[in-house]
C-alpha atoms as a PDB file:
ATOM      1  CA  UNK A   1      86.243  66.699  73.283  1.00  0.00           C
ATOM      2  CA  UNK A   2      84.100  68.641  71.400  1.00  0.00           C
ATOM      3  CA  UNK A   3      84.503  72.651  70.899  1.00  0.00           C
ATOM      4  CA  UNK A   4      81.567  75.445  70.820  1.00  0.00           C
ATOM      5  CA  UNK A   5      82.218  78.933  70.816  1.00  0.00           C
ATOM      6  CA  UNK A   6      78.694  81.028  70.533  1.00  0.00           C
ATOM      7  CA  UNK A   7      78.761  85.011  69.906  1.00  0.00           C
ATOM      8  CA  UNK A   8      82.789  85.593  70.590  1.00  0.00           C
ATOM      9  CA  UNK A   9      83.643  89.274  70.763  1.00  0.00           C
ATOM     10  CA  UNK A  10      87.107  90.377  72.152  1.00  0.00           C
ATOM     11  CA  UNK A  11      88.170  94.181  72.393  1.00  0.00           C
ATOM     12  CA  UNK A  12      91.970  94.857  73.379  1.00  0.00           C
ATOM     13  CA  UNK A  13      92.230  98.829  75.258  1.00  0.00           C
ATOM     14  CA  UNK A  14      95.426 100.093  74.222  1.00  0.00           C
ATOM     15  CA  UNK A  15      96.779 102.559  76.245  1.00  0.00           C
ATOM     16  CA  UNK A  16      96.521 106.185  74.817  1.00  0.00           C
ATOM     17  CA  UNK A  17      94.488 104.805  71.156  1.00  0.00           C
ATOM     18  CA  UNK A  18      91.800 103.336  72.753  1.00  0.00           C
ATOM     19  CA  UNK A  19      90.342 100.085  72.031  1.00  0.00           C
ATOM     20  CA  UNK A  20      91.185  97.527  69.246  1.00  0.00           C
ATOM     21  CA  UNK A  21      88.489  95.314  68.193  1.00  0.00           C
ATOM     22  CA  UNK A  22      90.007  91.927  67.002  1.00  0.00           C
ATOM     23  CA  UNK A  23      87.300  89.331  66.852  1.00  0.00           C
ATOM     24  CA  UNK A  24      83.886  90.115  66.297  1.00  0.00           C
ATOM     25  CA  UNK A  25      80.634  87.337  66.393  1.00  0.00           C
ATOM     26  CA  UNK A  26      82.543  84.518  65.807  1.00  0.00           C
ATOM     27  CA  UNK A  27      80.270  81.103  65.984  1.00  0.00           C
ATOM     28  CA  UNK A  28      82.008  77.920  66.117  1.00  0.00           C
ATOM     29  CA  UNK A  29      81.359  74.066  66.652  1.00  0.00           C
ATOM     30  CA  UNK A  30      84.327  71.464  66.387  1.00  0.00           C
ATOM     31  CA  UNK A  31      83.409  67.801  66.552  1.00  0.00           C
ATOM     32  CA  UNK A  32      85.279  65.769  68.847  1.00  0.00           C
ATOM     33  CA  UNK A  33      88.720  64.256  67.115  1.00  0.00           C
ATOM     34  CA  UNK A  34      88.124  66.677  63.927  1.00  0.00           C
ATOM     35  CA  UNK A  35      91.403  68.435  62.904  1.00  0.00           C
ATOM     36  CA  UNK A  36      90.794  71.662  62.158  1.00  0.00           C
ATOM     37  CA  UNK A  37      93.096  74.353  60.998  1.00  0.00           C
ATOM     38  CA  UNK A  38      93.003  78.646  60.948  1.00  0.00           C
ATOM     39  CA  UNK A  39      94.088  80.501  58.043  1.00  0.00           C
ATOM     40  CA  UNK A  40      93.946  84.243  57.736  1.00  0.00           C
ATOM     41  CA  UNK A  41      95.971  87.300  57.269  1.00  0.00           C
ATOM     42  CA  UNK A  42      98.113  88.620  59.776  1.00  0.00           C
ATOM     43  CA  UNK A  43      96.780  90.125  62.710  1.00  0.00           C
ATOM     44  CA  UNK A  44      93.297  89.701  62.397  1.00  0.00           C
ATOM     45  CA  UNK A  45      93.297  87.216  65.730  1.00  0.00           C
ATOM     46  CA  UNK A  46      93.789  83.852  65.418  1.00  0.00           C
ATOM     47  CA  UNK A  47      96.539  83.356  68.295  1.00  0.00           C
ATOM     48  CA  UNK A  48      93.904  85.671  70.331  1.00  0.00           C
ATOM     49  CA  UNK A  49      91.088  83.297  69.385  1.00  0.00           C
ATOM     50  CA  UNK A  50      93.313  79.914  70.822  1.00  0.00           C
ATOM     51  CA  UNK A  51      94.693  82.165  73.759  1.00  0.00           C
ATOM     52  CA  UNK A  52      90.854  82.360  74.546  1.00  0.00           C
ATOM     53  CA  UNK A  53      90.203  78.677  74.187  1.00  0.00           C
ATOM     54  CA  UNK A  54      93.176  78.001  76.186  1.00  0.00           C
ATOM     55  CA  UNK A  55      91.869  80.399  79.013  1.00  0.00           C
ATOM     56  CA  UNK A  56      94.954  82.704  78.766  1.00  0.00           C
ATOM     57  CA  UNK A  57      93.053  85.421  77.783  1.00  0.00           C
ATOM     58  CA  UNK A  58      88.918  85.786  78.746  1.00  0.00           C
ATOM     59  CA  UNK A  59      86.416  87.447  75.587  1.00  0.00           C
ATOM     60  CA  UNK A  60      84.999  90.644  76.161  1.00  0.00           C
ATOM     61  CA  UNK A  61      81.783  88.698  75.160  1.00  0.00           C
ATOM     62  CA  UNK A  62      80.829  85.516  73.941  1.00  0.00           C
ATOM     63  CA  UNK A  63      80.316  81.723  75.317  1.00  0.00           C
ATOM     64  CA  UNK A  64      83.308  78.951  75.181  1.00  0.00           C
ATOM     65  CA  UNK A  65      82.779  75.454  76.200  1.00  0.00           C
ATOM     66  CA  UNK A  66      85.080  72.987  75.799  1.00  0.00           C
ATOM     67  CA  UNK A  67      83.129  69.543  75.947  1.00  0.00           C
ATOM     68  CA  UNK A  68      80.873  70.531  79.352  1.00  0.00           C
ATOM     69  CA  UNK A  69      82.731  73.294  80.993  1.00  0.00           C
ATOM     70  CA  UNK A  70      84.568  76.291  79.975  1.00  0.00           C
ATOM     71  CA  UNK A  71      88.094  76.867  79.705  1.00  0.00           C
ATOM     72  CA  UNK A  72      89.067  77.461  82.817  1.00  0.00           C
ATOM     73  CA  UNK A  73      88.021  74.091  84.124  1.00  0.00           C
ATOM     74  CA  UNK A  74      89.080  72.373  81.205  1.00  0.00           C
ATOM     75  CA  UNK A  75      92.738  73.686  81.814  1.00  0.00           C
ATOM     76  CA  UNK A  76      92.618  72.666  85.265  1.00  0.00           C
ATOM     77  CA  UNK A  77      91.482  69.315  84.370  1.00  0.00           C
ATOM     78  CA  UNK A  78      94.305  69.114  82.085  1.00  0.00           C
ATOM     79  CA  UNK A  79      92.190  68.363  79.042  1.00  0.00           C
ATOM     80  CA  UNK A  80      94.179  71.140  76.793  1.00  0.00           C
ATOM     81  CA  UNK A  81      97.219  71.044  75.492  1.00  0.00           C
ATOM     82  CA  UNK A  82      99.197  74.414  74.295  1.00  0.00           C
ATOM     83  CA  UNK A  83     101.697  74.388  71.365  1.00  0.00           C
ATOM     84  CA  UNK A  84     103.510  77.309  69.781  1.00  0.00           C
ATOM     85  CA  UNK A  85     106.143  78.651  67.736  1.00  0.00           C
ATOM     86  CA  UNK A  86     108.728  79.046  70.477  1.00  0.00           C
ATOM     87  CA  UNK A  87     109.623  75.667  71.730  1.00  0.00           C
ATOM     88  CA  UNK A  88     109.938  77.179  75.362  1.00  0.00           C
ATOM     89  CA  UNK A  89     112.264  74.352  76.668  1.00  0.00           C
ATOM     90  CA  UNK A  90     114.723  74.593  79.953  1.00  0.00           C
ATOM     91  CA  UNK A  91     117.707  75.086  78.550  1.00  0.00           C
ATOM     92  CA  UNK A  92     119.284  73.493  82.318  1.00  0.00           C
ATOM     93  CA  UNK A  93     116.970  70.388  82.193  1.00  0.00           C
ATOM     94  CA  UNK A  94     117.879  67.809  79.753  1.00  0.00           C
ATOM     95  CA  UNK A  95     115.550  66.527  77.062  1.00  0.00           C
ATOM     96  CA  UNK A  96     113.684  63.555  79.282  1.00  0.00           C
ATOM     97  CA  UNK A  97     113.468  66.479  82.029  1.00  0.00           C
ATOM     98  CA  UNK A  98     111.683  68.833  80.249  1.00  0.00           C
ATOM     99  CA  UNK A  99     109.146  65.825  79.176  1.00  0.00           C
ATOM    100  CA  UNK A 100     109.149  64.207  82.524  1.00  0.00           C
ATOM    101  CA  UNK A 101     108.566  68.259  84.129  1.00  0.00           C
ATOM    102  CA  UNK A 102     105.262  68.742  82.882  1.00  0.00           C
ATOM    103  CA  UNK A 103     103.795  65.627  84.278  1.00  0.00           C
ATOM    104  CA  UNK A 104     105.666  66.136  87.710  1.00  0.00           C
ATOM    105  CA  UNK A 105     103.640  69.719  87.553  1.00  0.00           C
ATOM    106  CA  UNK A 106     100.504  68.712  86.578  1.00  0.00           C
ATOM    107  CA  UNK A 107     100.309  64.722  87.936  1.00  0.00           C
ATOM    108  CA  UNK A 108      97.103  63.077  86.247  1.00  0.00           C
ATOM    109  CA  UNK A 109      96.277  60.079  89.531  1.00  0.00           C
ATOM    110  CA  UNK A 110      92.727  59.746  87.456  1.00  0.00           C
ATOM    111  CA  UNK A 111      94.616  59.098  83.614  1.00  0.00           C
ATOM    112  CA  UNK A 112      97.163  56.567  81.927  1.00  0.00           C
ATOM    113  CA  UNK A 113     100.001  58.397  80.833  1.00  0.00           C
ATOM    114  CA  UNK A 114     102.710  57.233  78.591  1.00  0.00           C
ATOM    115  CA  UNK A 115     105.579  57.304  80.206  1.00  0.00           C
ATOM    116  CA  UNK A 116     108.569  60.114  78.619  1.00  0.00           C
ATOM    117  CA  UNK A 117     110.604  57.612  77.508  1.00  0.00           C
ATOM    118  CA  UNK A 118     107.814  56.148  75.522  1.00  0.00           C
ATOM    119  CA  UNK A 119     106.807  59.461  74.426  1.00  0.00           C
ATOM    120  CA  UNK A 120     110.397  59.747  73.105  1.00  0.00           C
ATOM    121  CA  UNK A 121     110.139  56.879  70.969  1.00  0.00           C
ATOM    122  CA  UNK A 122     107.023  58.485  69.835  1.00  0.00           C
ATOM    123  CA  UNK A 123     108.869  61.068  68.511  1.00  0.00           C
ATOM    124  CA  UNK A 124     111.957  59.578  67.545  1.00  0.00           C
ATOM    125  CA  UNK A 125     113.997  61.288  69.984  1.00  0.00           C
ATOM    126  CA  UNK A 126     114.906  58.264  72.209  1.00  0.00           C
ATOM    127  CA  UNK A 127     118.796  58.845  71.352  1.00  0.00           C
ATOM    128  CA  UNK A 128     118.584  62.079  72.871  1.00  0.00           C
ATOM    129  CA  UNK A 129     116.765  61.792  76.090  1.00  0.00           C
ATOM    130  CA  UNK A 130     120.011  62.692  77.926  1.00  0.00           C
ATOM    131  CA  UNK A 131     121.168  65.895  75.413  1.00  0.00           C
ATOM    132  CA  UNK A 132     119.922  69.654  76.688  1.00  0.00           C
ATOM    133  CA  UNK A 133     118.071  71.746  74.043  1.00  0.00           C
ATOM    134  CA  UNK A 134     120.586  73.720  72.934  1.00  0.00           C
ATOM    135  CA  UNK A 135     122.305  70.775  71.039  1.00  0.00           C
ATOM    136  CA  UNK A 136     119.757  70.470  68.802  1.00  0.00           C
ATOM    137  CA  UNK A 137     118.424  71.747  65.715  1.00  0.00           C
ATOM    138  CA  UNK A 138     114.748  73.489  65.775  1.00  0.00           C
ATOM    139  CA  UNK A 139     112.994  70.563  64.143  1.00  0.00           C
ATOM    140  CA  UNK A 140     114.710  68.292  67.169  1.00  0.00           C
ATOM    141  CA  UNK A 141     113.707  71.075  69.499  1.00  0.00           C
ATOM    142  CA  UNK A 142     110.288  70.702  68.314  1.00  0.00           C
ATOM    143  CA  UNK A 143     110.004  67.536  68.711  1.00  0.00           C
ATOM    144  CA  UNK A 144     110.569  67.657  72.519  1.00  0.00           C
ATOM    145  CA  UNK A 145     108.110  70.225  72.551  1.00  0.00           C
ATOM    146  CA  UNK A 146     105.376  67.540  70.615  1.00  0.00           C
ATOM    147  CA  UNK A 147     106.185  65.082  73.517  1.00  0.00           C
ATOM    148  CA  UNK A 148     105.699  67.603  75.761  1.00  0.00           C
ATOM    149  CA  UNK A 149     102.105  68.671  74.651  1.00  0.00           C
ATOM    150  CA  UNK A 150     101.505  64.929  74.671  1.00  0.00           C
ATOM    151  CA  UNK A 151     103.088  64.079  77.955  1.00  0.00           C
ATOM    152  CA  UNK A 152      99.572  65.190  79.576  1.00  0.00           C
ATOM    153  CA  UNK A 153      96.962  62.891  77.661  1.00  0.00           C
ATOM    154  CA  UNK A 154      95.098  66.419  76.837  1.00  0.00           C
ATOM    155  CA  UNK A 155      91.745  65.925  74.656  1.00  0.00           C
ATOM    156  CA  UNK A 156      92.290  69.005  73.108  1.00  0.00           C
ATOM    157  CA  UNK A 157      95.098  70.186  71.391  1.00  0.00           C
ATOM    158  CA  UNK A 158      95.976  73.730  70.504  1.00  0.00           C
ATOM    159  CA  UNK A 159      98.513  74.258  67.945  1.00  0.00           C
ATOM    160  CA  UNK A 160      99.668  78.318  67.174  1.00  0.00           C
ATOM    161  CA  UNK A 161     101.863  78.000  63.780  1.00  0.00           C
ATOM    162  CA  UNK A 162     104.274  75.183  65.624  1.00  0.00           C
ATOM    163  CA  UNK A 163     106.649  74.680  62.946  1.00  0.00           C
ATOM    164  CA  UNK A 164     106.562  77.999  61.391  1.00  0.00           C
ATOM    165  CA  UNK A 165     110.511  78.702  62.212  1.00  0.00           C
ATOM    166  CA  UNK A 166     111.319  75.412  60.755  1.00  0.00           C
ATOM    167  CA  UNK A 167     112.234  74.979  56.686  1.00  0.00           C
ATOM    168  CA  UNK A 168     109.633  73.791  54.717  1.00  0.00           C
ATOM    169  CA  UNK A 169     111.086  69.926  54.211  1.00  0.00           C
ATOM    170  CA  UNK A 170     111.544  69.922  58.489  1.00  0.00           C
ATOM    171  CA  UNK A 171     107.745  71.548  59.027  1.00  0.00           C
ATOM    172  CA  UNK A 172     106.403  68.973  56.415  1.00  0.00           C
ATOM    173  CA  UNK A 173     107.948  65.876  58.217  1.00  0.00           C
ATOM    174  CA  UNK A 174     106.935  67.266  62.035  1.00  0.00           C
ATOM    175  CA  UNK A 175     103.111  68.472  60.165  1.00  0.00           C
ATOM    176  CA  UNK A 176     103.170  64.475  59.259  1.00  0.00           C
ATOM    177  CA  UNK A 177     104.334  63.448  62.700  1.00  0.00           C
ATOM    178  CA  UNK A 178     101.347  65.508  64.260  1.00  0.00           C
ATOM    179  CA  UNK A 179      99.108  63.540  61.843  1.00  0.00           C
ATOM    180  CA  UNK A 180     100.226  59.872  63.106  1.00  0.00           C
ATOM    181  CA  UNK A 181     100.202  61.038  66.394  1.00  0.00           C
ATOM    182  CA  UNK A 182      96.341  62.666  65.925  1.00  0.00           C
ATOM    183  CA  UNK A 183      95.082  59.398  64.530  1.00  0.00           C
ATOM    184  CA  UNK A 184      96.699  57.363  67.195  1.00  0.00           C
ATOM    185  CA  UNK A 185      95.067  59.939  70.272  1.00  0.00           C
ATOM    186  CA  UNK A 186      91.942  61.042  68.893  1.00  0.00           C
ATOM    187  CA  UNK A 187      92.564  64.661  70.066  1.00  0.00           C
ATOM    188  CA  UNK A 188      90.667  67.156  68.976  1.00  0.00           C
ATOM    189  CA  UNK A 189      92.887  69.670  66.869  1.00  0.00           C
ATOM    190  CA  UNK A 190      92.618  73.395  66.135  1.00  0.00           C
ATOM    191  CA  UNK A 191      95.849  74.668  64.116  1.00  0.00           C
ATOM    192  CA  UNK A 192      96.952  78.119  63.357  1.00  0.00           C
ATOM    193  CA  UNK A 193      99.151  78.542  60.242  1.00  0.00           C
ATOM    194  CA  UNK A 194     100.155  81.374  57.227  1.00  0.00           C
ATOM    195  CA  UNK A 195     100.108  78.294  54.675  1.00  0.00           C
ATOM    196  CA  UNK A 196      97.764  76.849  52.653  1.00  0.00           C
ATOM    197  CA  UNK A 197      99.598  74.367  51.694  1.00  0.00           C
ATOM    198  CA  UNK A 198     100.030  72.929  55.474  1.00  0.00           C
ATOM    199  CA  UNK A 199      95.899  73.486  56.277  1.00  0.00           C
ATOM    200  CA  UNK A 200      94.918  70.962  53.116  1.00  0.00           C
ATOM    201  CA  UNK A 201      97.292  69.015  54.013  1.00  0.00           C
ATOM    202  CA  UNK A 202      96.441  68.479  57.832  1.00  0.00           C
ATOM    203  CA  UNK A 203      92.851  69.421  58.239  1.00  0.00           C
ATOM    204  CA  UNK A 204      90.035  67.892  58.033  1.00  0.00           C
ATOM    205  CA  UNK A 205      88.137  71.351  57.765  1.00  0.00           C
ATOM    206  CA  UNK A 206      89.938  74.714  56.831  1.00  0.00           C
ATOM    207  CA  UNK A 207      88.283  77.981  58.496  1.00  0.00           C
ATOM    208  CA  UNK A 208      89.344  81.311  56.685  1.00  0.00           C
ATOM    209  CA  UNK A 209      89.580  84.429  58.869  1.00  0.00           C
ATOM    210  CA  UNK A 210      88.495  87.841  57.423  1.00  0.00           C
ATOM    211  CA  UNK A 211      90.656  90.844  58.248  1.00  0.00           C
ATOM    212  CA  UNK A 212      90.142  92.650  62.169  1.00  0.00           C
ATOM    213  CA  UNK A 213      87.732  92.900  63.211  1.00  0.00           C
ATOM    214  CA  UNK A 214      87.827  88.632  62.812  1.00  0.00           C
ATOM    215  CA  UNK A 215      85.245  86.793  62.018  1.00  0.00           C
ATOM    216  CA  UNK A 216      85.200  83.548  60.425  1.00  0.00           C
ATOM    217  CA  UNK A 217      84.421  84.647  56.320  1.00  0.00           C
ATOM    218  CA  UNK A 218      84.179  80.710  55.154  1.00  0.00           C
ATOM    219  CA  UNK A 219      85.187  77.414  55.811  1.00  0.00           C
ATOM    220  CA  UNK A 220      86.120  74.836  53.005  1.00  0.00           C
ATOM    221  CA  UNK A 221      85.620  71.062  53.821  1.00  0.00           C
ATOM    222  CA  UNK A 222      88.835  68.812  52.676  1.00  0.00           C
ATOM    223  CA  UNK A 223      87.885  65.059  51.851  1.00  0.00           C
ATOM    224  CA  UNK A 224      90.757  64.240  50.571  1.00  0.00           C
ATOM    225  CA  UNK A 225      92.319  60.800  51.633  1.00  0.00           C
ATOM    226  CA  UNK A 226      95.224  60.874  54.240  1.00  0.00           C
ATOM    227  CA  UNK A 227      98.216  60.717  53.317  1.00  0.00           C
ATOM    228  CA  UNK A 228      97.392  63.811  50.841  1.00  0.00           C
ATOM    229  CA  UNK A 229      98.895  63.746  47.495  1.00  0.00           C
ATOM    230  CA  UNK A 230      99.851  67.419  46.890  1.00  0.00           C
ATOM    231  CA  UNK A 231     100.686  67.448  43.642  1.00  0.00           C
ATOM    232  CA  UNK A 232      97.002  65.984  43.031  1.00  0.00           C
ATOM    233  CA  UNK A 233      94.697  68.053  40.800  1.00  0.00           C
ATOM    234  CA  UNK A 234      92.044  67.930  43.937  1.00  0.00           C
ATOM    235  CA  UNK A 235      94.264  69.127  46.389  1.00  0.00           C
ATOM    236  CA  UNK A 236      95.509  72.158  44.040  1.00  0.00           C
ATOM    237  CA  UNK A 237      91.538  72.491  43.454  1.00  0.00           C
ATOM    238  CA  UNK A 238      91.099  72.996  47.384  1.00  0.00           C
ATOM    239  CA  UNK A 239      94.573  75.419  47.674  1.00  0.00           C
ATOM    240  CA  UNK A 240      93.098  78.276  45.202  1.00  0.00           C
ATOM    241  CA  UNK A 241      89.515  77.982  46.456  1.00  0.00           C
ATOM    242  CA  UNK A 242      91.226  78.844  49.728  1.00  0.00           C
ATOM    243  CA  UNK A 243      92.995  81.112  48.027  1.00  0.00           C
ATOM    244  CA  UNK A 244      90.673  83.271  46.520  1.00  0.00           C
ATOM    245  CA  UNK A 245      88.429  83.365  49.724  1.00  0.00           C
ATOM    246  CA  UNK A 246      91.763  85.276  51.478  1.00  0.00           C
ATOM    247  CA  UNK A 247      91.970  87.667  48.745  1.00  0.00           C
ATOM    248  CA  UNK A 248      88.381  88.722  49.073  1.00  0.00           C
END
């Protein structure tokens, strides 16, 4: 599904200091199946800017289409799929439940679906499908959460800093997961995340976010071949021109 955002403003009114201005003329066209990730300091907007694509919050100004129709029909088409930091699971349900949950909410008559236990095997949880969230560690947790955003066959997938909780050897093997799983669906990606390190490696185009009010300051194109080698001269070269656009 292809993204186009055209003249996004948004203004928050905060109650007794008026109004905060966080994004500000932001133009925007994602190709369908491109993988594209958000860097920028923090607070200048980009979980605002995905709450607005996800039609959680709706721009003061500004056009959003998601392929044909805008986000609100998207979202009850079940085209987009919402990941964040907080795994949100049901702590009562067990693992399989809170995969099998979202597509007993949201049935999909008109799709395929892989079933949750296939979408367990996906991600390499199969052992666990009986164990409740509390058992396991935050990568595992994750994971469930990954099945979970899959469980609906979404064309759009919106991922805000997913595995920033995690430690970095845990966040690299789930931001590899994510890969596999992109190249297998075809989704169209937009990822939020604080490192640099994690946009090269994922993205297919990095966008850099100025400082509030947000708009989008530069974008850096990574050709690199998947699987990235990081220690690769290339990739370093594509880390400090990122770099140096954030500390303009």
């Amino acid at each position: 599904m292809r993204l186009s955002i055209v003249g996004l403003n948004h203004t928050y009114s905060l109650p007794r200091k008026g109004s905060l201005q966080v994004l500000k003329d932001i133009h925007l066209e994602v190709q369908s199946g491109e993988f594209v990730a958000l860097i920028g300091p923090s607070g200048c907007g980009k979980s605002t800017f995905l709450r607005i694509l996800s039609g959680l919050v709706t721009p003061c100004r500004g056009d959003v289409r998601l392929g044909d129709s805008d986000p609100s029909k998207a979202i009850a088409r079940k085209q987009v799929s919402w990941m964040a930091q907080n795994p949100a699971l049901l702590p009562w349900r067990s693992v399989l439940d809170n995969v099998t949950l979202s597509q007993k909410i949201n049935p999909q008559n008109s799709r395929i679906l892989m079933s949750p236990q296939e979408l367990l095997e996906l991600v390499k949880l199969t052992d666990f499908s009986t164990a409740y969230p509390f058992t396991l560690s935050g990568g595992m947790q994750q994971r469930v959460v990954l099945a979970r955003t899959l469980a609906s066959g979404a064309d759009v997938w919106l991922m805000d800093e997913p595995f920033t909780a995690l430690d970095e050897l845990t966040r690299e093997a789930l931001s590899l997961e994510v890969l596999n799983l992109w190249a297998r669906f075809h989704a169209t990606v937009l990822w939020v995340t604080h490192s640099i390190q994690e946009a090269v490696r994922l993205a297919d185009r990095v966008l850099v976010m100025s400082p509030r009010p947000s708009h989008i300051s530069n974008q850096v194109k990574v050709s690199l071949p998947r699987p990235r080698d990081e220690t690769s001269t290339a990739f370093q070269q594509v880390v400090r021109t990122l770099r140096e656009n954030l500390s303009l």
